[in-house]
Protein backbone atom coordinates (compact mmCIF):
# COMPACT_ATOMS: atom_id res chain seq x y z
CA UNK A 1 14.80 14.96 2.65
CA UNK A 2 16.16 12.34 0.88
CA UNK A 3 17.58 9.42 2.41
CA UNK A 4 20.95 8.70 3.50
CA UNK A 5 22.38 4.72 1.45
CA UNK A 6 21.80 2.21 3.74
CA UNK A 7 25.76 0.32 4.62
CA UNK A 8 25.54 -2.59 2.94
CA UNK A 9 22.08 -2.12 1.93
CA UNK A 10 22.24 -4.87 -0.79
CA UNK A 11 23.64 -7.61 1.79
CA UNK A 12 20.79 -6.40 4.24
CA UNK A 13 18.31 -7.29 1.78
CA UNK A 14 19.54 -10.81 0.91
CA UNK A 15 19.74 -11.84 4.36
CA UNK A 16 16.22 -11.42 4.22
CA UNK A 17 15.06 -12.83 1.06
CA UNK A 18 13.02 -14.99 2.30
CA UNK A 19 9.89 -12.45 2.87
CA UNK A 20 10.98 -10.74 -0.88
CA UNK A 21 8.81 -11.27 -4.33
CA UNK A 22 11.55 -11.66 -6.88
CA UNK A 23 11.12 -9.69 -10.08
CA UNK A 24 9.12 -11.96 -11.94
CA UNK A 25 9.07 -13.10 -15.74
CA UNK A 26 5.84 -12.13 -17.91
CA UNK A 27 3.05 -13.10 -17.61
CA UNK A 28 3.04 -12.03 -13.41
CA UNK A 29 2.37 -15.64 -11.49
CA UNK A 30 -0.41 -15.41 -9.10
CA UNK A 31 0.74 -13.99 -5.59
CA UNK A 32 -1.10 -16.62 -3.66
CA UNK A 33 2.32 -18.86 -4.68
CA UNK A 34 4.33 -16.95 -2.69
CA UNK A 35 2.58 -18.17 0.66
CA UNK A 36 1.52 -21.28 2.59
CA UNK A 37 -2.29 -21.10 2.25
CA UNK A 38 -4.13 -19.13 -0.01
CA UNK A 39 -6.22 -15.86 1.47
CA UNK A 40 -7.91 -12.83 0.51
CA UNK A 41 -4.82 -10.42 -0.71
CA UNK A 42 -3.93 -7.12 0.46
CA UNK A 43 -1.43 -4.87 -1.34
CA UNK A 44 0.11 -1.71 0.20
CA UNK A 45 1.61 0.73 -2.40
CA UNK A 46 4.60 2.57 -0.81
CA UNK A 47 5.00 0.64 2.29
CA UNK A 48 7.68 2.90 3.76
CA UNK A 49 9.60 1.63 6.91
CA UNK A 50 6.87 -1.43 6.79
CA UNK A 51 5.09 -0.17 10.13
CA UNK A 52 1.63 -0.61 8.63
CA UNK A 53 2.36 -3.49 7.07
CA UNK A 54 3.65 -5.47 9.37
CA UNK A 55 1.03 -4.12 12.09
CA UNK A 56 -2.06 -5.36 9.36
CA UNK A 57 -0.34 -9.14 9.04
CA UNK A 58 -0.22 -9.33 12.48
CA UNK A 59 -3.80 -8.09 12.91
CA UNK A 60 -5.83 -9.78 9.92
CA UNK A 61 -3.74 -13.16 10.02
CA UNK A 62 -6.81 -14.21 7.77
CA UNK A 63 -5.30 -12.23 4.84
CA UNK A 64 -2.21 -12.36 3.18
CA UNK A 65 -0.17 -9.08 2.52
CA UNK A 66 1.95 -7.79 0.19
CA UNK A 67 3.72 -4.30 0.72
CA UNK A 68 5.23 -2.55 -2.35
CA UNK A 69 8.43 0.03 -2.03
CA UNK A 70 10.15 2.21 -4.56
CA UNK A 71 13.34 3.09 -2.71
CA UNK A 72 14.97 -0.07 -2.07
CA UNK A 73 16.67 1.40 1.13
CA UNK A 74 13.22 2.15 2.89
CA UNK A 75 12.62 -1.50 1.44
CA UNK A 76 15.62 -2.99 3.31
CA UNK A 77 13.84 -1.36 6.87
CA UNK A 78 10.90 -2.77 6.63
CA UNK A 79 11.70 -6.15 5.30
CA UNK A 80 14.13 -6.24 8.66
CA UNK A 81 11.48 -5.22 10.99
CA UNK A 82 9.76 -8.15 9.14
CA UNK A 83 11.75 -10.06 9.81
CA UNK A 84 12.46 -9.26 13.43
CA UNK A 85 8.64 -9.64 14.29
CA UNK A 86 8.59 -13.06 12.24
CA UNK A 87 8.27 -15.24 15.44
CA UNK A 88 4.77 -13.17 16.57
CA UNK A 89 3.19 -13.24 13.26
CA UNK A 90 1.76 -15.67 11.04
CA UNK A 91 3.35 -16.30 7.57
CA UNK A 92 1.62 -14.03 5.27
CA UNK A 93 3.47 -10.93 4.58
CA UNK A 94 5.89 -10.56 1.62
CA UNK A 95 7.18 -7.51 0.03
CA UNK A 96 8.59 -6.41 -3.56
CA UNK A 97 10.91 -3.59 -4.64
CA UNK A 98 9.06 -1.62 -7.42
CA UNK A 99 7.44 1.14 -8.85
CA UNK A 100 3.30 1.54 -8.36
CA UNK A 101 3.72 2.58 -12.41
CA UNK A 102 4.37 -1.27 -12.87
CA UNK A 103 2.13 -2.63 -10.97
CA UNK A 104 0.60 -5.12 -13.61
CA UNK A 105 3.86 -6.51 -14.01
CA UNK A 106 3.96 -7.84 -10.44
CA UNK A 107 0.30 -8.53 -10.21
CA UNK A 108 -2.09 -10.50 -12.63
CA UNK A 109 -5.21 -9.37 -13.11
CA UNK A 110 -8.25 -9.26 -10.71
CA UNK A 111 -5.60 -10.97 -8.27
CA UNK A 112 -6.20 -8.21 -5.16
CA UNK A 113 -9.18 -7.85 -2.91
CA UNK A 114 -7.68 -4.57 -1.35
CA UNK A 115 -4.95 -1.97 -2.22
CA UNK A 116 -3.77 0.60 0.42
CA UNK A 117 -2.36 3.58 -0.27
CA UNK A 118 -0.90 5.34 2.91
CA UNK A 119 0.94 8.93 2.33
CA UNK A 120 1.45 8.84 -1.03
CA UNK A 121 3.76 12.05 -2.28
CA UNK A 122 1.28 14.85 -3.10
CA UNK A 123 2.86 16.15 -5.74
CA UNK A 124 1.55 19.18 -5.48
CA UNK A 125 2.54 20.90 -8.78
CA UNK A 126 0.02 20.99 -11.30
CA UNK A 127 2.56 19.63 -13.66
CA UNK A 128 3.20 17.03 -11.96
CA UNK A 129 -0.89 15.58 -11.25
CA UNK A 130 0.24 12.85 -13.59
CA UNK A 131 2.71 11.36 -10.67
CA UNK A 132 -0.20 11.27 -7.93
CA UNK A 133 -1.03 7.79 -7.07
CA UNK A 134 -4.85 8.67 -6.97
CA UNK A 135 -4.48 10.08 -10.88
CA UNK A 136 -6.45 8.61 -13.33
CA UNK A 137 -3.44 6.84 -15.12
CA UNK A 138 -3.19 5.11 -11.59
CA UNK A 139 -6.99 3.94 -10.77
CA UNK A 140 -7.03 2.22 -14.34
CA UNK A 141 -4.21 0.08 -13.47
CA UNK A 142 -5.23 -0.48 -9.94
CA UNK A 143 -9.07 -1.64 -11.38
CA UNK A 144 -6.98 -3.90 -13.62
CA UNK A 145 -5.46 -5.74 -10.50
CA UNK A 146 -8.03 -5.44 -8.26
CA UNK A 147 -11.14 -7.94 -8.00
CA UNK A 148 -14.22 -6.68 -9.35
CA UNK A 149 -15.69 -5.04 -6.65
CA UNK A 150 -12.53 -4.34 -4.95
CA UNK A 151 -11.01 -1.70 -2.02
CA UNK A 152 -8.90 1.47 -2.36
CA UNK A 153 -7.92 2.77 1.41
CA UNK A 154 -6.73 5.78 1.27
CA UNK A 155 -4.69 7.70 4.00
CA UNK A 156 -2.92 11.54 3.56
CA UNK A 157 -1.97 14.78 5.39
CA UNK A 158 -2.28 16.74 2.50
CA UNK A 159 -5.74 18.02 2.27
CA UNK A 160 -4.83 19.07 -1.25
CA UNK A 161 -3.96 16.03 -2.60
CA UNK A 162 -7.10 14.43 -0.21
CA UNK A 163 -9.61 16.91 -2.23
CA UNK A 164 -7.73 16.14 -5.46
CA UNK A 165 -8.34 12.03 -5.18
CA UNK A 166 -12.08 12.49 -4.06
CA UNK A 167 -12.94 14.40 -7.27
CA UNK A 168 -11.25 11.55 -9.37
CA UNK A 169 -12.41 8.76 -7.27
CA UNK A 170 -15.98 10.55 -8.44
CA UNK A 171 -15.19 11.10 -11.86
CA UNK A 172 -13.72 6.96 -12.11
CA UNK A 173 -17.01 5.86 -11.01
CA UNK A 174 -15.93 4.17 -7.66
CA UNK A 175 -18.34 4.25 -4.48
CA UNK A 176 -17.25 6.40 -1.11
CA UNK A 177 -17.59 3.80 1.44
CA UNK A 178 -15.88 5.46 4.41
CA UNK A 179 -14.61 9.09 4.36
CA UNK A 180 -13.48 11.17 7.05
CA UNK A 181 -11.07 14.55 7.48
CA UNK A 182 -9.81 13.23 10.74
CA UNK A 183 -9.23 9.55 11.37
CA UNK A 184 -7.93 9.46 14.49
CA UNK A 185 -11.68 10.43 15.93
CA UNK A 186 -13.38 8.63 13.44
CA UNK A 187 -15.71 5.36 13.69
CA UNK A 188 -12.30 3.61 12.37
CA UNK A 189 -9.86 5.01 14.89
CA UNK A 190 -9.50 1.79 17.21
CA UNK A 191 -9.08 -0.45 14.12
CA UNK A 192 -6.08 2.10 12.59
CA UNK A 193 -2.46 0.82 11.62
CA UNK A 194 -0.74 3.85 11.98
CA UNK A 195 2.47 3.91 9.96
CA UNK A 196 5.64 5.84 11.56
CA UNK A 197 4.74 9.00 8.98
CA UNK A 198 1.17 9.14 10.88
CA UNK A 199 2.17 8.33 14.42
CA UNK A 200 4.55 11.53 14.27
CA UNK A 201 1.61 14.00 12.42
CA UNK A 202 -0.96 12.29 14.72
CA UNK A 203 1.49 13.60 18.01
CA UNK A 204 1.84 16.85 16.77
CA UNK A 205 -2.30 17.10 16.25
CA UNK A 206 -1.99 16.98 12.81
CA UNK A 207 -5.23 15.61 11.44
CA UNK A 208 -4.98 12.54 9.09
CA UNK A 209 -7.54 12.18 6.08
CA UNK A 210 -9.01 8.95 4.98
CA UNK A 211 -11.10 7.19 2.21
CA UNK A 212 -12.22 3.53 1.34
CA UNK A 213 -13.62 3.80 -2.32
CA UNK A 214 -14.98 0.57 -3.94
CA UNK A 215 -14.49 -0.32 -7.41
CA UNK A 216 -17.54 -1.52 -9.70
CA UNK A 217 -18.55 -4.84 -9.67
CA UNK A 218 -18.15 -5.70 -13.51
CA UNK A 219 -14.83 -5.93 -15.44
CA UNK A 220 -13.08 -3.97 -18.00
């Protein structure tokens, strides 16, 4: 379903600048610029209504976060929830408005210790594989960004997509560290962000698929 314009979506969004990564020029600065003290960086691709991401600042205050929207409406939701939970939190979330497709642009390289990738559209079209933000196309750009020896976490309902994403993860080399067909009664249940997208699947027993792949430890 697609989603209705936000009322003056624009104006929404500059009121809270202050927690948005401005396009930048080329070459992409380093992120670490954007906040107060420099930590291990966490970037969530397709950060919907910002429920995850503002849960994982709030819980890893040792981090700093990034969270990365297409749709510039769903941006302007979860930059205000940001923004209403700004007195509770520390200072280390930011977000940008931007495709996952130009995610070099935004980042430099080996700049990320962890990427998260939470519901991703499945795609599920053979035609369309291409799109999936677990394709090939995708894990060479986020191995560009990443640290050597850095995190994917990986969250879907879609057990096709899930089974589609473990045979490339395979085929790209990278190393299963956690893996699990239902999260919510998994060793990594009590630690869980859920975003809004999970919290309703999760209430209607839906189970919720998960996998933390490591990248090699040696650069292109």
């Amino acid at each position: 379903m697609r989603m209705r314009k936000k009322k003056h979506g624009a104006e929404r969004i500059a009121a809270c600048r202050e927690l948005l990564i401005e396009q930048p020029s080329l070459p992409a600065p380093d992120p670490q610029t954007c906040f107060p003290f420099s930590r291990p960086l966490c970037v969530e691709i397709g950060c919907g209504k910002g429920d995850f991401a503002v849960g994982m600042a709030a819980a890893h205050p040792d981090c700093n976060w990034i969270a990365m929207e297409r749709v510039s409406d769903v941006a302007c939701l979860a930059l205000e929830k940001a923004m209403a939970a700004k007195e509770t939190r520390p200072d280390n979330l930011r977000f940008l408005i931007g495709d996952a497709k130009n995610l070099a642009d935004w980042f430099p390289p080996h700049c990320a210790d962890t990427l998260y990738l939470n519901f991703s559209d499945p795609w599920p079209k053979a035609g369309h594989a291409r799109r999936r933000l677990t394709h090939p196309d995708f894990l060479a750009i986020y191995r560009r960004v990443l640290v050597p020896g850095g995190l994917l976490c990986f969250k879907t309902d879609n057990e096709g997509l899930f089974d589609y994403s473990l045979e490339q993860f395979a085929l790209f080399g990278l190393k299963t560290e956690f893996l699990t067909r239902d999260l919510h009664r998994s060793e990594k249940a009590a630690e869980n962000i859920m975003t809004e997208y999970e919290r309703n699947f999760s209430e209607k027993g839906q189970s919720i698929c998960s996998a933390w792949v490591r990248f090699p430890e040696v650069t292109e």
